[in-house]
N, C-alpha and C. Protein backbone atom coordinates (compact mmCIF):
# COMPACT_ATOMS: atom_id res chain seq x y z
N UNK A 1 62.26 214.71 -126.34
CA UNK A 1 62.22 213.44 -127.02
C UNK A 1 61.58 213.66 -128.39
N UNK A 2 61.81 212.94 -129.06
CA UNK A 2 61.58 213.42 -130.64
C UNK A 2 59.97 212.61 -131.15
N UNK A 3 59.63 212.74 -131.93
CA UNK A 3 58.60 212.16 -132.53
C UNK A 3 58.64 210.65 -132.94
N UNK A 4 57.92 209.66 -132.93
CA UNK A 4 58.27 208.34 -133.34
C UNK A 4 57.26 208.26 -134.51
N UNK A 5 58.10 207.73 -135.32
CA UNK A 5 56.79 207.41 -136.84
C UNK A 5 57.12 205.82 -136.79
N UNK A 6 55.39 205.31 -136.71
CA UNK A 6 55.29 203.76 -137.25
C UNK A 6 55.40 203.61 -138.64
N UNK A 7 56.23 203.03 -139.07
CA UNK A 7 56.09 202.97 -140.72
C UNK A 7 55.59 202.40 -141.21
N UNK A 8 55.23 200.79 -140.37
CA UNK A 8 53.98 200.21 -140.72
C UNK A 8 52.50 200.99 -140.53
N UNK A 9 52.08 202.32 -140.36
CA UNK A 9 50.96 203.16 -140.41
C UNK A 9 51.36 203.78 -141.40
N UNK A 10 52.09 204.69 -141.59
CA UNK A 10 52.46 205.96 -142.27
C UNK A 10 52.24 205.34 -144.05
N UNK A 11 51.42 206.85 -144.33
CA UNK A 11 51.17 206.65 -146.00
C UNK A 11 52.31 207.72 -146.45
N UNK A 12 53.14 207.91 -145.99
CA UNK A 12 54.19 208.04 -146.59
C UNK A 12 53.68 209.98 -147.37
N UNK A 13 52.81 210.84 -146.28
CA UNK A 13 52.14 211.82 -147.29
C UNK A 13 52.91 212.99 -147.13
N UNK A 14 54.15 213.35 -146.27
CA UNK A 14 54.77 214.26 -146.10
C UNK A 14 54.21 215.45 -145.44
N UNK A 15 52.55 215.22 -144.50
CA UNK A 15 52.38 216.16 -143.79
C UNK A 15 52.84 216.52 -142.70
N UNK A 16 53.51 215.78 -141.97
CA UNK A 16 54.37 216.17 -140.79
C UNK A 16 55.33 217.15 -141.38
N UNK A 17 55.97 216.64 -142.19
CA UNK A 17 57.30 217.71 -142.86
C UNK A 17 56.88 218.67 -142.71
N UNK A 18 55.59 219.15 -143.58
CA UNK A 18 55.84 220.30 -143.93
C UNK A 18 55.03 221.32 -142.61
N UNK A 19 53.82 220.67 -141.88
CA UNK A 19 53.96 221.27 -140.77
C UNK A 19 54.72 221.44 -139.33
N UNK A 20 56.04 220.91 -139.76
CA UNK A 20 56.92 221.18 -138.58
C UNK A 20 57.54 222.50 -138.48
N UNK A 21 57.40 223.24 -137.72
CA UNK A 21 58.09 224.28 -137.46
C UNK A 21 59.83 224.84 -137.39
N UNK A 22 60.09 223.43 -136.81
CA UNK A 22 61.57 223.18 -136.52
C UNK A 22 62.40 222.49 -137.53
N UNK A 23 61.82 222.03 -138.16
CA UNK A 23 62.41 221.20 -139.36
C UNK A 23 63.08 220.39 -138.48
N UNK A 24 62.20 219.98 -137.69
CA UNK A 24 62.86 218.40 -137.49
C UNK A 24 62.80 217.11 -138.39
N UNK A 25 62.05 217.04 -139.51
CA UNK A 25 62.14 215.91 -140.20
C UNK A 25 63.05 216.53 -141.68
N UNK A 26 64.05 217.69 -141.42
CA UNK A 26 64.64 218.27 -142.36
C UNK A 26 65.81 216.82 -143.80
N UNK A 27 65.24 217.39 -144.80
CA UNK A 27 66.37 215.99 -145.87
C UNK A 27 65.41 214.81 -145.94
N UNK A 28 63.84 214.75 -145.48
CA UNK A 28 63.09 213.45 -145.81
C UNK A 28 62.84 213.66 -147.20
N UNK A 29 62.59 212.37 -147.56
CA UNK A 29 62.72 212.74 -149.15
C UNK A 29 60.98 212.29 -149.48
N UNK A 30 60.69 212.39 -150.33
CA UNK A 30 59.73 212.79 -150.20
C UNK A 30 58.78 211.43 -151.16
N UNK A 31 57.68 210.92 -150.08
CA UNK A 31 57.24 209.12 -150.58
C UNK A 31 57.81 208.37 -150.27
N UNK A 32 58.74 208.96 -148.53
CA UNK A 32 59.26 207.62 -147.76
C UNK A 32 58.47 208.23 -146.86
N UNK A 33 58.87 207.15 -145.65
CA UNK A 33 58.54 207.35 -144.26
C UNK A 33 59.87 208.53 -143.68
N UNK A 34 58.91 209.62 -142.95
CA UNK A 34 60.19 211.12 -142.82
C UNK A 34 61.04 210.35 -142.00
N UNK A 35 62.17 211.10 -142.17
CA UNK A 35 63.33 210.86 -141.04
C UNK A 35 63.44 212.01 -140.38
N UNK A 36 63.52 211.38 -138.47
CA UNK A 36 63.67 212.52 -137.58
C UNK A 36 65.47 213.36 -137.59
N UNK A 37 65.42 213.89 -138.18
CA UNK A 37 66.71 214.43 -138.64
C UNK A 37 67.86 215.19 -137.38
N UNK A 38 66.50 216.10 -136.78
CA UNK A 38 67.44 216.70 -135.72
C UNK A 38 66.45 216.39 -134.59
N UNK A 39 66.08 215.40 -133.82
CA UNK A 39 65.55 215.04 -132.88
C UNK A 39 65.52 216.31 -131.47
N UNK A 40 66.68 216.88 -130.97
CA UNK A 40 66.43 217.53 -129.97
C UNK A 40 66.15 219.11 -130.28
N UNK A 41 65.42 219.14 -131.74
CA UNK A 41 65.25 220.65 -132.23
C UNK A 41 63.96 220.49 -131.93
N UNK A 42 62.32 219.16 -131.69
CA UNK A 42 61.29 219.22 -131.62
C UNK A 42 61.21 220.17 -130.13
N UNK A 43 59.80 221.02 -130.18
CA UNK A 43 59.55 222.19 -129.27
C UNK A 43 57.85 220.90 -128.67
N UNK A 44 57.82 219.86 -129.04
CA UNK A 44 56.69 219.11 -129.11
C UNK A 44 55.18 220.25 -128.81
N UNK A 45 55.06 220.63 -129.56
CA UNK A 45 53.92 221.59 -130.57
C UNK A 45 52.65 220.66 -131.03
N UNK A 46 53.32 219.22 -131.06
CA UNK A 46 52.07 218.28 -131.78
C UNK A 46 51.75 218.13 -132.94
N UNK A 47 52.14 219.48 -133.98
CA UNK A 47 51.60 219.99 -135.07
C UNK A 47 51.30 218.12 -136.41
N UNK A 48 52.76 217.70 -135.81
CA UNK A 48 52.81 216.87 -136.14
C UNK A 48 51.88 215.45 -136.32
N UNK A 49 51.68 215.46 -134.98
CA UNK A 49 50.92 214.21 -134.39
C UNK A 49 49.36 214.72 -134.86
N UNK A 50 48.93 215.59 -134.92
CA UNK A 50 47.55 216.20 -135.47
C UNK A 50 47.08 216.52 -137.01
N UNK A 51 48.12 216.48 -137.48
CA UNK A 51 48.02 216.79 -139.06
C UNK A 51 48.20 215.32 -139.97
N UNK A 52 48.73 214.46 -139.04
CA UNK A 52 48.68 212.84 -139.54
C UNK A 52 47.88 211.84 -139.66
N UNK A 53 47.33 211.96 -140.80
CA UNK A 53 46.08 211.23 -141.48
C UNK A 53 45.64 209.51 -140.81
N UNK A 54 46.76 209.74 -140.33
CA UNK A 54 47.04 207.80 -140.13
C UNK A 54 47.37 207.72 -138.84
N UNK A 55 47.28 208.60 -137.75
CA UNK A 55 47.72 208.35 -136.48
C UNK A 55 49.01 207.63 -136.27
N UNK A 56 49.89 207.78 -137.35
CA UNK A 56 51.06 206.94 -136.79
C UNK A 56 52.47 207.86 -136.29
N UNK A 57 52.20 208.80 -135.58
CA UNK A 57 53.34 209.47 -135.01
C UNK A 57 52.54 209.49 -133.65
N UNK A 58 53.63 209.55 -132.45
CA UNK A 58 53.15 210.10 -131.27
C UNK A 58 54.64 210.33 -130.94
N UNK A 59 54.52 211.28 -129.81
CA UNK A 59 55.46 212.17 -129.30
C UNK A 59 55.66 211.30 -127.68
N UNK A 60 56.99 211.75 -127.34
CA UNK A 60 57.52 211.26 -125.95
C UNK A 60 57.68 212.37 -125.42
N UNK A 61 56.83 212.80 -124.58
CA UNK A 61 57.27 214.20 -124.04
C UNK A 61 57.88 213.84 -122.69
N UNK A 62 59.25 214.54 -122.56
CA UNK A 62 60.09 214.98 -121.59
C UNK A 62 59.87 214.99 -119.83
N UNK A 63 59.68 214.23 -119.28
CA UNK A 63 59.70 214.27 -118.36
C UNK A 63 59.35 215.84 -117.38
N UNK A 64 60.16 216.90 -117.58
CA UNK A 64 60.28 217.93 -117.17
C UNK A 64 58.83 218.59 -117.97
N UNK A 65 58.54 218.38 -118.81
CA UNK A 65 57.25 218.66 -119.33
C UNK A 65 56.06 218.22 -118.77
N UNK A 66 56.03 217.23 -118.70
CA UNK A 66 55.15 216.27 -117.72
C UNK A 66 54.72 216.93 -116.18
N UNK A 67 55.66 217.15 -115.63
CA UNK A 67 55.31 217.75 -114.86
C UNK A 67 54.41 219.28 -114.44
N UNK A 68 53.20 218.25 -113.74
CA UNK A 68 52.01 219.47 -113.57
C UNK A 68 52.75 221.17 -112.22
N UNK A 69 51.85 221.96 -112.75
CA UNK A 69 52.51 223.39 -111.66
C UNK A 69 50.55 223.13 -110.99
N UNK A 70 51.44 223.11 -109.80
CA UNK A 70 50.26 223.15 -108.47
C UNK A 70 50.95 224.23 -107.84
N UNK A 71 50.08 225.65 -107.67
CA UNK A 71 49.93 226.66 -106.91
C UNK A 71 49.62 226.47 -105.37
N UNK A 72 50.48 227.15 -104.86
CA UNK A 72 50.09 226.91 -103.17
C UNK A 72 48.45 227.51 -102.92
N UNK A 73 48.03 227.01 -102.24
CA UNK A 73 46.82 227.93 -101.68
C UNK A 73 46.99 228.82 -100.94
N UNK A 74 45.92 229.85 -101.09
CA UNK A 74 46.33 231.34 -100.37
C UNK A 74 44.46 231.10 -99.00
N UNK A 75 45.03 232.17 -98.36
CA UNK A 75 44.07 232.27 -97.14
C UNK A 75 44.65 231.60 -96.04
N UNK A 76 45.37 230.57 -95.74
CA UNK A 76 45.41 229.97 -95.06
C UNK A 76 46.00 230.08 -93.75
C-alpha cells in the first residue's frame, strides 16, 4: 500500500522525494504536495514517514506484513 500525504499538513518541502529510495513520488514537482507516482514500487522503509517535518504522511502496510512470525517452542 503506498504512502498517504495529508495536504492539508504538508509544507510542501520535498523531503519525502528525495529520501525515497524507490522513487515512488517520481515527476513531483517541486512546492506542491508529492504525487505517489508508482504506488506498488514503496518497499515501506518509512524513510518517508520519518523525515516529514509535519507528520503528514503515514503508510498502510500490507496485511501480509502485519503479520507477526511466532516460533514454535522447543523442549516440549
Amino acid at each position: 500500500m503506498p504512502p498517504v500525504i495529508d495536504p492539508d499538513l504538508c509544507s510542501r518541502c520535498g523531503q519525502c522525494v528525495d529520501i525515497c529510495s524507490e522513487d515512488v513520488f517520481f515527476g513531483s514537482d517541486e512546492g506542491e504536495v508529492p504525487t505517489v507516482t508508482y504506488p506498488l514500487e514503496c518497499i515501506h522503509f518509512s524513510g518517508c514517514v520519518y523525515e516529514c517535518p509535519d507528520e503528514a504522511i503515514t503508510l498502510r502496510i500490507p496485511l501480509p506484513m502485519l503479520l507477526v512470525y511466532r516460533p514454535t517452542s522447543t523442549g516440549q
